[in-house]
Protein backbone atom coordinates (compact mmCIF):
# COMPACT_ATOMS: atom_id res chain seq x y z
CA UNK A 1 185.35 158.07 223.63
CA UNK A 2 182.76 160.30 224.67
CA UNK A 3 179.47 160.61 223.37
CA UNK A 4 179.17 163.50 221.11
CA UNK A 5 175.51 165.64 220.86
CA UNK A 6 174.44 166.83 217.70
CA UNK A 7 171.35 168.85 217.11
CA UNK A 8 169.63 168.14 213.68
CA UNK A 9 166.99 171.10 211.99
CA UNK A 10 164.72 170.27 209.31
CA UNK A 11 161.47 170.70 208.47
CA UNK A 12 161.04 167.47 206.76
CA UNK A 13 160.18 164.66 209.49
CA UNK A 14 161.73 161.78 207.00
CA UNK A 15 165.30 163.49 206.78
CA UNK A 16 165.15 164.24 210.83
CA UNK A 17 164.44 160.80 211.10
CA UNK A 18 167.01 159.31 208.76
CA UNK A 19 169.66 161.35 209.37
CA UNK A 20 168.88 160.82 213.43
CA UNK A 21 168.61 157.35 212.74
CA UNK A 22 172.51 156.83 211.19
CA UNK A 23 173.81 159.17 213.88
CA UNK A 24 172.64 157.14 216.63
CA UNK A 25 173.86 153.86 214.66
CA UNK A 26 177.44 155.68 214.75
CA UNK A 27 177.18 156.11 218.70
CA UNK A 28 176.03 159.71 218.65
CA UNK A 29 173.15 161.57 221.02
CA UNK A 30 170.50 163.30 218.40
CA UNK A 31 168.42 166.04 219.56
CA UNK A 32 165.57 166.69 216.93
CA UNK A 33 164.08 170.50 215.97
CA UNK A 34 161.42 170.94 213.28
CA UNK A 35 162.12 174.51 212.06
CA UNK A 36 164.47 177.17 213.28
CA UNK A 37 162.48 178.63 215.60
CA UNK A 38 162.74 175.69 217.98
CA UNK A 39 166.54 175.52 217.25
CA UNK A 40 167.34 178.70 218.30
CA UNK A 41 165.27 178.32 221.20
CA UNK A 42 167.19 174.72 222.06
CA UNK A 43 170.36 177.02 221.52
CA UNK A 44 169.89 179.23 224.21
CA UNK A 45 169.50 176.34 227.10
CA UNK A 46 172.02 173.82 225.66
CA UNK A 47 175.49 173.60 223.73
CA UNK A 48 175.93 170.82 221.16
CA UNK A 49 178.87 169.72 219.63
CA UNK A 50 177.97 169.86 216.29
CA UNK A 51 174.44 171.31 214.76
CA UNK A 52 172.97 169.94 211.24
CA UNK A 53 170.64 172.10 209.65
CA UNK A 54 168.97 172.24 206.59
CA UNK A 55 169.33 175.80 204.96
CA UNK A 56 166.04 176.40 203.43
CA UNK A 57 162.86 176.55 205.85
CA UNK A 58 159.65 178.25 206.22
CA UNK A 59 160.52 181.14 208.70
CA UNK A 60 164.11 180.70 210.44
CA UNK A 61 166.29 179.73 207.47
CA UNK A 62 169.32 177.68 208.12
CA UNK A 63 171.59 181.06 207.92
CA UNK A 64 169.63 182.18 211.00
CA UNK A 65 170.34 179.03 212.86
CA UNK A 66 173.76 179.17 211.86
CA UNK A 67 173.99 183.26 213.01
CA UNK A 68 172.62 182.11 216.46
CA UNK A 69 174.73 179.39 216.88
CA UNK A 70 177.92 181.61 216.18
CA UNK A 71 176.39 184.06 219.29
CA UNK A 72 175.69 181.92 221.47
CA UNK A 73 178.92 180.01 221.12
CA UNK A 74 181.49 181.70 218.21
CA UNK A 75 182.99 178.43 217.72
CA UNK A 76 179.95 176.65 217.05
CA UNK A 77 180.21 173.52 214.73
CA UNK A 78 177.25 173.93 211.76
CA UNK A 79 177.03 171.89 209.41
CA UNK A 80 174.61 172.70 206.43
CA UNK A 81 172.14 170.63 204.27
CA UNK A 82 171.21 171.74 201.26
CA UNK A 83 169.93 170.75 197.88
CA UNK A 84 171.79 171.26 194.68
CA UNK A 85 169.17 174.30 193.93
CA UNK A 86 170.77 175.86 196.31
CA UNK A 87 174.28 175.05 196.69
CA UNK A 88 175.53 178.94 195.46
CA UNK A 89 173.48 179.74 199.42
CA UNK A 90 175.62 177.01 201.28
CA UNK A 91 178.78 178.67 200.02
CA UNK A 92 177.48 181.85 201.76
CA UNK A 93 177.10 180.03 204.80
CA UNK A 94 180.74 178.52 204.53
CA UNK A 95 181.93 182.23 204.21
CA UNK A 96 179.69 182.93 207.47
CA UNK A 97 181.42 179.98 209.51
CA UNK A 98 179.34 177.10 208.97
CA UNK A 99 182.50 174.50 209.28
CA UNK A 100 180.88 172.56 205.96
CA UNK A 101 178.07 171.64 203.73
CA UNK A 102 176.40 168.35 203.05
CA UNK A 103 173.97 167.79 199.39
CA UNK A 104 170.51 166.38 200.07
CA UNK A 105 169.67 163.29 199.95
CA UNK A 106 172.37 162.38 202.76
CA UNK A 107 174.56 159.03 202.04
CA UNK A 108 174.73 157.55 205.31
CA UNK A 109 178.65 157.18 204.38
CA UNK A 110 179.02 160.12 203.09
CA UNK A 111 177.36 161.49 206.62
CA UNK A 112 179.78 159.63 208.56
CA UNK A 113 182.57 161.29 206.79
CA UNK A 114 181.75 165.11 207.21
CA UNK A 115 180.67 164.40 210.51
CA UNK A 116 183.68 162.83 211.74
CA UNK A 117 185.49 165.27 210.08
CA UNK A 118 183.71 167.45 212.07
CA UNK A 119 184.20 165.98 215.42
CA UNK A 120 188.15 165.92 214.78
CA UNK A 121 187.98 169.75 214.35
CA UNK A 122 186.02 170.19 217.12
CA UNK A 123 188.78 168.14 219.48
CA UNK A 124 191.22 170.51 217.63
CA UNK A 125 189.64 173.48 218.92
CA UNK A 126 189.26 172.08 222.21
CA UNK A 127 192.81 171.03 222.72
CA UNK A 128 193.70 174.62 221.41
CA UNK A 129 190.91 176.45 223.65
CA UNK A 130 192.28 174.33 226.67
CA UNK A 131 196.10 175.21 226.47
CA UNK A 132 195.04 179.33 225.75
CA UNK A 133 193.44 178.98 229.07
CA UNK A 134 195.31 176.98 231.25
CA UNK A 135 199.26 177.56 229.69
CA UNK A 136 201.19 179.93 227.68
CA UNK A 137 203.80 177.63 226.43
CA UNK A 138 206.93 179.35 224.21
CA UNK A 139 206.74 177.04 220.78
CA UNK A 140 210.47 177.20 220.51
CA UNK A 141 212.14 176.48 224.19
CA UNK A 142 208.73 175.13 225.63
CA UNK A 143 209.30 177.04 228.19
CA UNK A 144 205.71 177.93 230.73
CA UNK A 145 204.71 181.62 231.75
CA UNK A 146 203.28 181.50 235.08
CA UNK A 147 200.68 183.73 235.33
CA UNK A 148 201.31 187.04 237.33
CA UNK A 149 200.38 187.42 240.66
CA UNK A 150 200.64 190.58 243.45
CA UNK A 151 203.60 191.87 243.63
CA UNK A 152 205.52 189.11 241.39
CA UNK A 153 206.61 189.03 237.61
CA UNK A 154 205.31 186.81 234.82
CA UNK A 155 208.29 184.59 234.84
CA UNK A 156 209.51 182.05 231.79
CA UNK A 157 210.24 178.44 233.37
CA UNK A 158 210.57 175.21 232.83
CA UNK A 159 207.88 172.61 233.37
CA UNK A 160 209.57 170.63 235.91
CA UNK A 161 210.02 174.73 238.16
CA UNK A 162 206.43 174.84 237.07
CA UNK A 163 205.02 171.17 238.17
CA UNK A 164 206.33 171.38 241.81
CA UNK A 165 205.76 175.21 242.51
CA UNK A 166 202.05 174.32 241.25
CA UNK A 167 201.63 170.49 243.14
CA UNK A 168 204.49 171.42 246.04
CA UNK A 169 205.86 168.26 244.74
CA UNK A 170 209.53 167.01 245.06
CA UNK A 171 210.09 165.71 241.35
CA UNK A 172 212.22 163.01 241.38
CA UNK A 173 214.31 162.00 238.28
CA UNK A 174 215.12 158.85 236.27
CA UNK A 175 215.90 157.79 232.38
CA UNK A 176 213.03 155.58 230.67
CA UNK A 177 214.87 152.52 228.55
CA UNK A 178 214.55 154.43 225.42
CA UNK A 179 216.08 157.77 226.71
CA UNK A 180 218.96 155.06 228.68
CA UNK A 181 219.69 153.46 225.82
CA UNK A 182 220.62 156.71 223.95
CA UNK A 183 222.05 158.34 226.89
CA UNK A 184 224.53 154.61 226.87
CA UNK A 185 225.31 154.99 223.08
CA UNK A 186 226.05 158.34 223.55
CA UNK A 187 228.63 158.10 226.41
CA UNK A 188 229.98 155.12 224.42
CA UNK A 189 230.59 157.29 221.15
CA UNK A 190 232.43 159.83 223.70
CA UNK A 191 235.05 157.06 225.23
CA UNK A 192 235.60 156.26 221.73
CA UNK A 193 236.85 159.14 220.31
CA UNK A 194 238.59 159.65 223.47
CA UNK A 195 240.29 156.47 223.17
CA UNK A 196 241.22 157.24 219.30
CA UNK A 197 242.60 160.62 220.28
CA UNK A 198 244.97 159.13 222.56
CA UNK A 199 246.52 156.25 220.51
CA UNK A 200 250.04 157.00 219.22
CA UNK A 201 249.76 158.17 215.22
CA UNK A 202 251.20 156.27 212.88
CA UNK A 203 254.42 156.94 212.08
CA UNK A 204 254.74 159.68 214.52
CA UNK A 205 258.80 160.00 216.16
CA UNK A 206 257.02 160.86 219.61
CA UNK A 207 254.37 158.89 221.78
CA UNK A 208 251.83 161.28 223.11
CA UNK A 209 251.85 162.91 226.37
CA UNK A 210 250.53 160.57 229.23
């Protein structure tokens, strides 16, 4: 698995600390930023996969981070601290794409939830992001539209047409057991009805055809 980078922003040094501390514990790379001035400014040279910020500080407020994050990157992971004084202003942020809130103090368990939680969004989006780019796949006949080049069509194929025009590749074919097996019942069920459609009915004055 590989290592994730999360930025944390908070003006308190014992919460940076704490919450830096458990992340690290859980196999994660921390980047610290005391206000959101230095956040924003860590923004604009790096991308991290999820940021943690605390909503309410003295200048840049957590909504500001947040704001940034979304232009540098619109699908930025934040994920907001807050205290219960201010819960109504993390529901604000929710509505302004923070991907989910966190009350202060932080449970280290409860941390390792909503991060990971997090995370698995964030390989969502990823996955998604990578097939938009690379494939236009038809959800019903899977079916892959090559992308359209001088003087040629967009055209609808299959992956194997797609695989060996892409890799000049001769594909060769074969059954894996579990697709053999099936394949072998399946021919079986076929000689079997064939076999009861050509035995003599009971009771019936003529034999069948040969």
């Amino acid at each position: 698995m590989r290592k994730y980078s999360i930025l944390i922003v908070d003006d308190e040094e014992l919460v940076r600390a704490t919450v830096s501390l458990d992340l690290k514990e859980m196999g994660f790379e921390t980047l610290l930023a005391a206000n959101g001035t230095e956040a924003v400014e860590l923004l604009k040279h790096r991308k991290f996969d999820l940021i943690i910020t605390d909503l309410m500080m003295e200048g840049l407020t957590g909504l500001d981070v947040l704001r940034e994050a979304k232009r540098v990157h619109a699908n930025a992971l934040v994920l907001i601290l807050t205290g219960y004084g201010t819960l109504d202003s993390a529901v604000q942020a929710m509505r302004l794409g923070a991907v989910d809130y966190l009350l202060k103090p932080a449970r280290r368990e409860e941390l390792k939830i909503r991060v990971t939680h997090c995370l698995q969004k964030l390989e969502l989006l990823n996955t998604v992001e990578f097939y938009e780019r690379v494939l236009n796949i038809c959800p019903l006949c899977n079916r892959i539209r090559e992308a359209e080049s001088e003087g040629q069509k967009q055209e609808w194929v299959n992956f194997e047409v797609y695989l060996g025009r892409k890799t000049d590749m001769d594909l060769s074919h074969g059954y894996c057991p579990t697709c053999l097996s099936k394949a072998f019942d399946e021919v079986q069920d076929v000689k079997r009805k064939i076999m009861t459609a050509r035995k003599p009915k009971e009771n019936s004055p003529h034999p069948p055809d040969p």
